[in-house]
Each structure stands twice: as C-alpha cells, then as structure tokens.
Protein backbone atom coordinates (compact mmCIF):
# COMPACT_ATOMS: atom_id res chain seq x y z
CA UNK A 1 89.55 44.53 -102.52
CA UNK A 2 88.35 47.28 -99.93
CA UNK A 3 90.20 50.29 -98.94
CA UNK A 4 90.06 48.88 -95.71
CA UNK A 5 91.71 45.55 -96.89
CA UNK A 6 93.83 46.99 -99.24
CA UNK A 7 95.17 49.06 -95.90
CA UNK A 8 95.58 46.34 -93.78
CA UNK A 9 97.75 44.92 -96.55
CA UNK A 10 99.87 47.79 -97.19
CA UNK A 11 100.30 48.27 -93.43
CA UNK A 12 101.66 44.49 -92.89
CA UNK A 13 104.23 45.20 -96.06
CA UNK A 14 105.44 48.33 -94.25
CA UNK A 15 105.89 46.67 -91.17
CA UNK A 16 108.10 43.48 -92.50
CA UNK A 17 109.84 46.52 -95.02
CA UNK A 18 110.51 48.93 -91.97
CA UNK A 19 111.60 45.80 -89.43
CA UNK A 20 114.55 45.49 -91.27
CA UNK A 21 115.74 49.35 -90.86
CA UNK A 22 116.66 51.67 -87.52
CA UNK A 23 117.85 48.20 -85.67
CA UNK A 24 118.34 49.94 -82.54
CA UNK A 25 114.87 50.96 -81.69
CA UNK A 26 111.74 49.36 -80.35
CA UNK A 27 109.29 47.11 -82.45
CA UNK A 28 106.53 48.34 -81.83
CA UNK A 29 107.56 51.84 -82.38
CA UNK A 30 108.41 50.62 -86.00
CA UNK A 31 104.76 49.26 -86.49
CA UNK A 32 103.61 52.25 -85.33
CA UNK A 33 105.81 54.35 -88.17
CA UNK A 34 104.52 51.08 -90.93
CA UNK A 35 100.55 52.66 -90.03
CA UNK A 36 101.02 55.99 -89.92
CA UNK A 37 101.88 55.25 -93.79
CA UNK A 38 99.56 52.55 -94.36
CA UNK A 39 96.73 55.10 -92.83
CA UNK A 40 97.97 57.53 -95.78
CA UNK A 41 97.82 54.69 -98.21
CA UNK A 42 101.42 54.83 -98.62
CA UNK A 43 104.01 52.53 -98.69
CA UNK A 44 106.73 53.42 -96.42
CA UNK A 45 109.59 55.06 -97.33
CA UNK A 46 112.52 54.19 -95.12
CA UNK A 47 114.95 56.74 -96.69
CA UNK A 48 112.85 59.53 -96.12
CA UNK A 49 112.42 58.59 -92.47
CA UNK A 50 116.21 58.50 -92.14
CA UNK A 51 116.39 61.83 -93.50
CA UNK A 52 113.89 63.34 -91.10
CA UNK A 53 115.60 60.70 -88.00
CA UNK A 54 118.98 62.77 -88.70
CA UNK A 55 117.44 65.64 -89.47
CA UNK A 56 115.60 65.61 -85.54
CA UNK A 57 119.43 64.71 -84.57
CA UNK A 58 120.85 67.68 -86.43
CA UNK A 59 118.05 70.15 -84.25
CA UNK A 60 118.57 68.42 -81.24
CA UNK A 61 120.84 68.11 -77.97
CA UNK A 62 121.98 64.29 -77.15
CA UNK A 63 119.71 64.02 -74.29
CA UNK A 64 116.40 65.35 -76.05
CA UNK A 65 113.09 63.60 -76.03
CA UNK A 66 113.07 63.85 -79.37
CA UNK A 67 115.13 61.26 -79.95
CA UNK A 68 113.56 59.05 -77.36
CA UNK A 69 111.13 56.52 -77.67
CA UNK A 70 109.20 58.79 -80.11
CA UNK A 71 112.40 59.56 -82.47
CA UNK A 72 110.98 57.42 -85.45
CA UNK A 73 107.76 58.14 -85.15
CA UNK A 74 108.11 61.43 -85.26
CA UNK A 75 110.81 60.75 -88.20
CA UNK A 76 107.95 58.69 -89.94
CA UNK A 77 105.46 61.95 -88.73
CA UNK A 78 107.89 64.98 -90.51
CA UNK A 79 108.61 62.15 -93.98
CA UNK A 80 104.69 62.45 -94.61
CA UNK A 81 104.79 66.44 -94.14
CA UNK A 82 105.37 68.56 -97.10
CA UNK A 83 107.87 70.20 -95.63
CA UNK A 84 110.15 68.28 -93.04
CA UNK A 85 112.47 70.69 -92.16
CA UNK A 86 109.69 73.79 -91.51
CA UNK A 87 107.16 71.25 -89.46
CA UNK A 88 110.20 70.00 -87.06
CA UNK A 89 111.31 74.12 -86.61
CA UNK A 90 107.67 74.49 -85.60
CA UNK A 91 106.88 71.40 -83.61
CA UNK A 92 110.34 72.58 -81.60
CA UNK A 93 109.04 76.33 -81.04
CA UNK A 94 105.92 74.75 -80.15
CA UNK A 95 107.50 71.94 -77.83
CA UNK A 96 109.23 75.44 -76.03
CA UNK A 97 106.27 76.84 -75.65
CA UNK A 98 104.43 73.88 -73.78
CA UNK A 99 107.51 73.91 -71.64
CA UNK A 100 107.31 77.64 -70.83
CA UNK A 101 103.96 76.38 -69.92
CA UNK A 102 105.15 74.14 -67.18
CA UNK A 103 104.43 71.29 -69.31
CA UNK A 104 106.96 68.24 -68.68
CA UNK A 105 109.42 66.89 -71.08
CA UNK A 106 107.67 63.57 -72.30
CA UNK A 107 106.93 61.27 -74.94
CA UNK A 108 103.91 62.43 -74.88
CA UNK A 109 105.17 65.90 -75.49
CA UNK A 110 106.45 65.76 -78.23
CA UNK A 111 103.61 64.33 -80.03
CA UNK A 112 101.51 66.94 -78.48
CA UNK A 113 103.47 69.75 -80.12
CA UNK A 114 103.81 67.64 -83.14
CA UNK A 115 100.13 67.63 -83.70
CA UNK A 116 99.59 71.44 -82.43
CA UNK A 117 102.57 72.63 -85.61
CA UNK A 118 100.68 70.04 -88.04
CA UNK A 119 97.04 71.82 -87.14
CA UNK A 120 97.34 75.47 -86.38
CA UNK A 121 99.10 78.90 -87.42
CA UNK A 122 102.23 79.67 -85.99
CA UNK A 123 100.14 83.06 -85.07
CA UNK A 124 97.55 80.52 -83.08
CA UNK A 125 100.40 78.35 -81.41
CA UNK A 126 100.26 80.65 -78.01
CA UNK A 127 97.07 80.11 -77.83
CA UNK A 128 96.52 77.00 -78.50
CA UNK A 129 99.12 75.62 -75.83
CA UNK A 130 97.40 78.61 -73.50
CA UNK A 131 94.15 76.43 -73.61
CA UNK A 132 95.57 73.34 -74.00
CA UNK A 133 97.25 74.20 -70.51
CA UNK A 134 93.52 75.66 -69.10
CA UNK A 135 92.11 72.34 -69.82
CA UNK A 136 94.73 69.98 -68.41
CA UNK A 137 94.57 71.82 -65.56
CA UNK A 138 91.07 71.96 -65.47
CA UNK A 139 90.99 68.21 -65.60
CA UNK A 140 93.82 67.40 -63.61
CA UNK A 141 91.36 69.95 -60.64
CA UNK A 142 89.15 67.52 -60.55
CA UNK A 143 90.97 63.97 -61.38
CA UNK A 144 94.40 65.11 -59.75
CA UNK A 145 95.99 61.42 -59.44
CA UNK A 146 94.84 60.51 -62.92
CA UNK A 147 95.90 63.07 -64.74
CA UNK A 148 99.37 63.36 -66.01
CA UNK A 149 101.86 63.45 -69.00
CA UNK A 150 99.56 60.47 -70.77
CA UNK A 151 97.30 63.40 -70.93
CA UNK A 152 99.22 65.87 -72.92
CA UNK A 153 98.21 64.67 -76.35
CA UNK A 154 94.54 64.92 -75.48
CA UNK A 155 94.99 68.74 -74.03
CA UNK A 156 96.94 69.71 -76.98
CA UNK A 157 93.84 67.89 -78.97
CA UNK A 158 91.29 70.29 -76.66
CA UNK A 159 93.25 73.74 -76.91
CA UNK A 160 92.43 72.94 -80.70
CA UNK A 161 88.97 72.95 -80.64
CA UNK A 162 86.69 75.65 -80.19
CA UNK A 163 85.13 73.94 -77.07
CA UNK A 164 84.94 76.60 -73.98
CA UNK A 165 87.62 75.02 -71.36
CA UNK A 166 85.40 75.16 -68.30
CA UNK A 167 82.28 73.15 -70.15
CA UNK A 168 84.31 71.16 -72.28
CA UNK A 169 85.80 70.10 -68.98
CA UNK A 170 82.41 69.73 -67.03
CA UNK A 171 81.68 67.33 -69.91
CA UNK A 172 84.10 65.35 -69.90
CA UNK A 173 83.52 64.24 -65.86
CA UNK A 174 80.41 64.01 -66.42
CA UNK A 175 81.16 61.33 -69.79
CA UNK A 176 83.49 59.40 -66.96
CA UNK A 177 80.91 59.29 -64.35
CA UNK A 178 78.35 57.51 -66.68
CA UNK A 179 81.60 55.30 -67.40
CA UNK A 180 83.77 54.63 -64.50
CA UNK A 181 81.76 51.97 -62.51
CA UNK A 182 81.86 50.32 -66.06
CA UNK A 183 85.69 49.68 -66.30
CA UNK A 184 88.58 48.30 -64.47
CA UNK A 185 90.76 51.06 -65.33
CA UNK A 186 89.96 54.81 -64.11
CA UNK A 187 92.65 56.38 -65.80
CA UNK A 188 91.73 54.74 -69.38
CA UNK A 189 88.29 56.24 -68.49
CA UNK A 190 89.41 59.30 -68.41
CA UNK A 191 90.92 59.16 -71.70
CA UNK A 192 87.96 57.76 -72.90
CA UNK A 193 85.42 60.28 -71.94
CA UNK A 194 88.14 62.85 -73.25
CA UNK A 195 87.77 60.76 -76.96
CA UNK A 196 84.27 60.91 -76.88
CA UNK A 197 84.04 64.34 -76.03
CA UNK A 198 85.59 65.35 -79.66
CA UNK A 199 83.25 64.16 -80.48
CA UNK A 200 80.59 66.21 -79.56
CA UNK A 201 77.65 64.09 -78.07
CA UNK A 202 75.68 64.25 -75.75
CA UNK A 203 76.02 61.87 -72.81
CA UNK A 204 74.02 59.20 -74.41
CA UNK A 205 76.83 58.20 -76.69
CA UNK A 206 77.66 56.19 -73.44
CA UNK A 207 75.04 54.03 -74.53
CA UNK A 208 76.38 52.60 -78.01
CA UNK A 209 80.11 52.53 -75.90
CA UNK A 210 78.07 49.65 -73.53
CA UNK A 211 76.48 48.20 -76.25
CA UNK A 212 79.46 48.13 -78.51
CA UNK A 213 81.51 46.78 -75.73
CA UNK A 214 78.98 43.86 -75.17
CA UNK A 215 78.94 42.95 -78.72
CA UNK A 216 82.85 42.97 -79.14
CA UNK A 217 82.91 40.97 -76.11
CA UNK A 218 80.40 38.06 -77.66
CA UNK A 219 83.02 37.58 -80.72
CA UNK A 220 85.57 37.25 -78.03
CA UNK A 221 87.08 40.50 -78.65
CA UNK A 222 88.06 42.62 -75.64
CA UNK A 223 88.90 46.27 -76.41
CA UNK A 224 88.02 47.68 -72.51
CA UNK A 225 91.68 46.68 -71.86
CA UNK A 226 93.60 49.62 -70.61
CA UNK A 227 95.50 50.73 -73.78
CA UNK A 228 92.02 49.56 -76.20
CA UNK A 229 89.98 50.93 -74.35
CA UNK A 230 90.08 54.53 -75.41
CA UNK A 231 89.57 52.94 -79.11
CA UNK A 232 86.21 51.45 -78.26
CA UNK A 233 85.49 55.19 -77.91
CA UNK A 234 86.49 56.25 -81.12
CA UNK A 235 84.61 53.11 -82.89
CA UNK A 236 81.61 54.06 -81.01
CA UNK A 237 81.79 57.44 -82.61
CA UNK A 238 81.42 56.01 -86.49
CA UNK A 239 78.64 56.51 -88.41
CA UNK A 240 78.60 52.78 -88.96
CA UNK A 241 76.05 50.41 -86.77
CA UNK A 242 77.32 48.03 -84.07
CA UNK A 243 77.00 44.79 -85.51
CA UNK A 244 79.29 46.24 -88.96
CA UNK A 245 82.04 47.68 -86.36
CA UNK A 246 82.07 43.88 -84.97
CA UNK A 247 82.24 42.40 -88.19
CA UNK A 248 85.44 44.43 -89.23
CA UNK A 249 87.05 44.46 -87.07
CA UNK A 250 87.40 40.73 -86.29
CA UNK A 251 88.05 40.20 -89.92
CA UNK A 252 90.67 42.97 -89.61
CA UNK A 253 92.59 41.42 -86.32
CA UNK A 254 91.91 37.82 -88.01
CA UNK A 255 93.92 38.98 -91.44
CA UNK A 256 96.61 40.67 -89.26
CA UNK A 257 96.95 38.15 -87.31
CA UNK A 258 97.70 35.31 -90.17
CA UNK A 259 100.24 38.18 -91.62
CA UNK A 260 104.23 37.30 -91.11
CA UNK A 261 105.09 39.23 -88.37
CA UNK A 262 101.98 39.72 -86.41
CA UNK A 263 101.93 36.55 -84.89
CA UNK A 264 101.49 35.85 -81.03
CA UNK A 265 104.96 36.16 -80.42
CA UNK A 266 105.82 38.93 -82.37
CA UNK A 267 102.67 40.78 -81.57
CA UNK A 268 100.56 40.95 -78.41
CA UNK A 269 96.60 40.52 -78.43
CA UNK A 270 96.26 44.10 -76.92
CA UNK A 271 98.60 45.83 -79.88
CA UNK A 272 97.17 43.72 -82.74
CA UNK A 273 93.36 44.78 -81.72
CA UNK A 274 94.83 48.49 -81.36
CA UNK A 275 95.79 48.28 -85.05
CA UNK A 276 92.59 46.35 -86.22
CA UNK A 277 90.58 49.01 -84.91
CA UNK A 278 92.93 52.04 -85.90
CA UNK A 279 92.66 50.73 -89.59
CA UNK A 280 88.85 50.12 -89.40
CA UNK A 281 88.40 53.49 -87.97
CA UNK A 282 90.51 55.27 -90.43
CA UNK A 283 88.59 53.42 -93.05
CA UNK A 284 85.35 54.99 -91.96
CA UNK A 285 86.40 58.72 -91.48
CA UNK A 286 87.85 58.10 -94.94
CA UNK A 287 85.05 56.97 -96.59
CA UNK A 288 82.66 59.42 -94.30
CA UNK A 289 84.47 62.46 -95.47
CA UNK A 290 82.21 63.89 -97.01
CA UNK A 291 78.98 62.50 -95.18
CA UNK A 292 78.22 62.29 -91.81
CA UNK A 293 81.61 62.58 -90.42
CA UNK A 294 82.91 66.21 -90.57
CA UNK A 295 86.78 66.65 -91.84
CA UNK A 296 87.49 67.65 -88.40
CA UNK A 297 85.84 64.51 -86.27
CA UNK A 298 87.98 62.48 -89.10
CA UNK A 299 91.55 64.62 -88.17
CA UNK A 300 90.74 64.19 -84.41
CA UNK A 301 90.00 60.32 -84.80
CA UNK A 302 93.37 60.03 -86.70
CA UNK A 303 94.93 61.93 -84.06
CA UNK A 304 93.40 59.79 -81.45
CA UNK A 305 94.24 56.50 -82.77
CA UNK A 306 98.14 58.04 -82.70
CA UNK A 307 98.07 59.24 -79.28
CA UNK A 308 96.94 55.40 -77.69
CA UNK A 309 99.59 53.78 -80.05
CA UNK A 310 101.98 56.30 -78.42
CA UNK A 311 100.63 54.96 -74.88
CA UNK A 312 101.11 51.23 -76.01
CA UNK A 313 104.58 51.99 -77.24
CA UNK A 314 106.17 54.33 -74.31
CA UNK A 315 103.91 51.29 -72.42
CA UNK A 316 106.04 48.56 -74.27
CA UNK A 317 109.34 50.56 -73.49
CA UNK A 318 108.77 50.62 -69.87
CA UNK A 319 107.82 47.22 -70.01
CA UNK A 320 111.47 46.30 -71.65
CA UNK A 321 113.28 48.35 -69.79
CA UNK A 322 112.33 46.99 -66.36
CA UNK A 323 112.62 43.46 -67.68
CA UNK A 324 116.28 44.37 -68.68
CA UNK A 325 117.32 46.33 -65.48
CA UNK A 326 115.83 43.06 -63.56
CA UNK A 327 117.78 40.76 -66.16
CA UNK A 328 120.76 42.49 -64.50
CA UNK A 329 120.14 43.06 -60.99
C-alpha cells in the first residue's frame, strides 16, 4: 500500500474515531482535526486534543475566537506541537499583535497567528505581522471588495516569505488577470493567484492551472468550485504531470467516498474533493522532499491546504447557522 493510500486510510479511521468525541461542535471541523493527523501519519489522539481544547479555555475569555469555530482545530493544531502550552502563549502574543495591527478578530485569525508562532522566532513575530499587514493592504489597494478576513491566512503566509511586498503584490494581480475571465468566482481567484504565487513561477504556471482544470473536468471532477478552486492551484504546483494528478486523485475521492462516513449525506462533493486533493498533495511534497520540491514550497502547500479547509468549515458554519435562525423565524 502507498503512503498516499495508507493516508487516506488513516484519515477515514480518525474521522469515524474523532466523530464520536467534542459532540457539540461542527462535523466538518472534526474531519478537518482527523487530516491534520492523517497528513502527519498519525492516528488521532482525542485525549490530547482535549487537553489542548481546555487548555485554549484555560487562556481564554468566554467570548474569544479561539474557542469558535476554530477551537478544535486549533486543539488538534497545539496536540501535534511539541510543546502545547508554549505554541498557544505564542500564537496568543502573536494573535495581539495582528490585532494591534488593525487586523479583525476572525476565524481566520487565529489560524493566521497559529501558523506565524509555528514558523518564525518570537524575535521575527513583529515583523512578520508588519509585512503580513503591508501585503494585505497592498492587495486589498487594488482588489478592495475582495479582499477581507478570508485573506488573513494568506498575508500571514506572505509576511513569511522573503518576497518584497510591493512585487510580490504586482504578481499576484497580474497571476489573477491571466485567471479571472477563466472562473466564476473572483474572490477564489484571488486566492488562487495568491497560492500560486508561493510558489514562485512565472506567469506561465497559468497554463498547466487551464490544462489541469480541463483534464479534471473530462473525469468529471470539478475543483474550479469556489472553496476547490484554490486547490487546483496547489496541484498545479507538483512536480507530478497532469494526467498522474487526475489519476489520484479520482482514485483518492473514489476510496473516500466508499469509506463509512464520507458518504453523500454525510459529506458534500465540494468537501470530499477538498480532502482528495489535500491528501494527494501532501503525498507529493512528502515524497518530493528532497527533490524538486523545496522544504519550504512543501510547508506552504500544507499550510495552504489548511487555510481552504478553514474556508469550507467557517463556510459550513454559516451555512448551519442561517438554516437554524430560518428554522426559527
């Protein structure tokens, strides 16, 4: 068996193993927790995520996002860090310090300052949320009604580079103007071009995203969906050619899909595709390592797979909640 079978394994155990824990929160914010372990070829451990879910509620006032949407992810996040207690103390001086920076309390935020803790030196973490701040605002100059807190993750992500803000930025619009007349979605355009721009190509990289997209689409497998579509970015940036990507992951979505759990009605087309890809991605950067993918592309594309499931599930939760408050209106 395949490290990228094996994964896709281990991640539907964790999910039927987790669904039976933290009752009161959302399902899809429990898959999320069941591959972040499955990604570290783990299987999950639902008594260290307790300890780190009351250890966030220990650190934290009743009303704080960290115990939102995000609480057991982030929970799931701190179990797989050596040291749970010192990596929430940071991601919370870091989370202050994107405030200070007139960033808004968010889901989003807190994964932001998650992954800023997680990736620099507490000496760096001024400067890191200094540029991460340059290049929102950068973007958000020329994109003003598209940019916003679903953006967060991917500044934090740039003010970690070493990409200059005003180029990195120029280079990014000019990724979504190859793109945009391509899509139904601006704003998942945006994100796009921001994935690809980790990536560090050249505009023509647009190229294997068409062709990619095209070839998905002729196995009947549609990842330029809002919340996929920064994913067909990521896949595009593999060192892996088109017709392999295809191949696994339709094998990958086909074996998730016959898995207890992930069936239609527990799990949405959109989602299950989301995880196909994330595992089949992580697979690659995995087994690239060493190759043709440097250890940073790999961190980022990790990083990037978290921050759209973190879209799909604050997605999902708005979703629920306006079903409920129209269940009882």
């Amino acid at each position: 068996m395949n490290t990228g079978q094996n994964k896709l394994e281990l991640f539907a155990d964790n999910a039927q193993t987790v669904k039976k824990d933290f009752f009161w929160h959302m399902a899809s914010a429990k898959r999320l927790a069941a591959l972040l372990y499955a990604q570290e070829g783990k299987p999950i451990d639902c008594e260290a995520i307790q300890y780190c879910h009351a250890l966030i509620k220990r650190n934290t006032g009743v009303f704080s996002t960290f115990r939102g949407n995000m609480a057991i992810c982030m929970a799931a996040l701190l179990s797989l860090s050596p040291n749970p207690q010192e990596r929430l103390a940071e991601t919370l001086k870091v989370y202050d310090l994107l405030k200070g920076a007139k960033f808004h309390a968010a889901d989003y935020l807190v994964v932001a300052a998650y992954q800023i803790a997680a990736q620099s030196d507490a000496s760096g973490y001024e400067n890191v949320v200094k540029r991460a701040r340059d290049f929102y605002d950068a973007i958000k100059t020329r994109h003003f009604f598209l940019t916003g807190a679903d953006d967060y993750i991917f500044a934090a992500m740039l003010g970690l580079t070493d990409l200059d803000v005003e180029a990195g930025a120029e280079h990014i619009e000019r990724l979504y103007n190859r793109l945009k007349d391509e899509f139904w979605s601006n704003n998942s355009v945006q994100t796009l071009a921001q994935v690809l721009a980790f990536g560090n190509s050249d505009e023509s990289v647009t190229d294997r995203v068409l062709v990619l997209r095209d070839a998905l689409r002729a196995q009947k497998i549609k990842l330029d969906k809002t919340y996929t579509l920064p994913v067909l970015g990521v896949l595009a940036l593999l060192p892996a050619d088109i017709d392999t990507i295809v191949r696994d992951v339709d094998a990958a979505q086909s074996t998730l899909r016959a898995k207890k759990g992930f069936g239609p009605l527990s799990v949405y087309k959109e989602e299950l595709l989301l995880f196909a890809a994330s595992i089949v991605a992580g697979d690659y950067t995995e087994r690239a390592r060493d190759g043709v993918l440097a250890a940073t592309l790999s961190t980022s594309i990790a990083n990037l797979i978290i921050a759209q499931q973190v879209a799909m599930v604050v997605m999902v939760s708005a979703v629920s909640s306006a079903a409920s408050t129209a269940t009882h209106n």
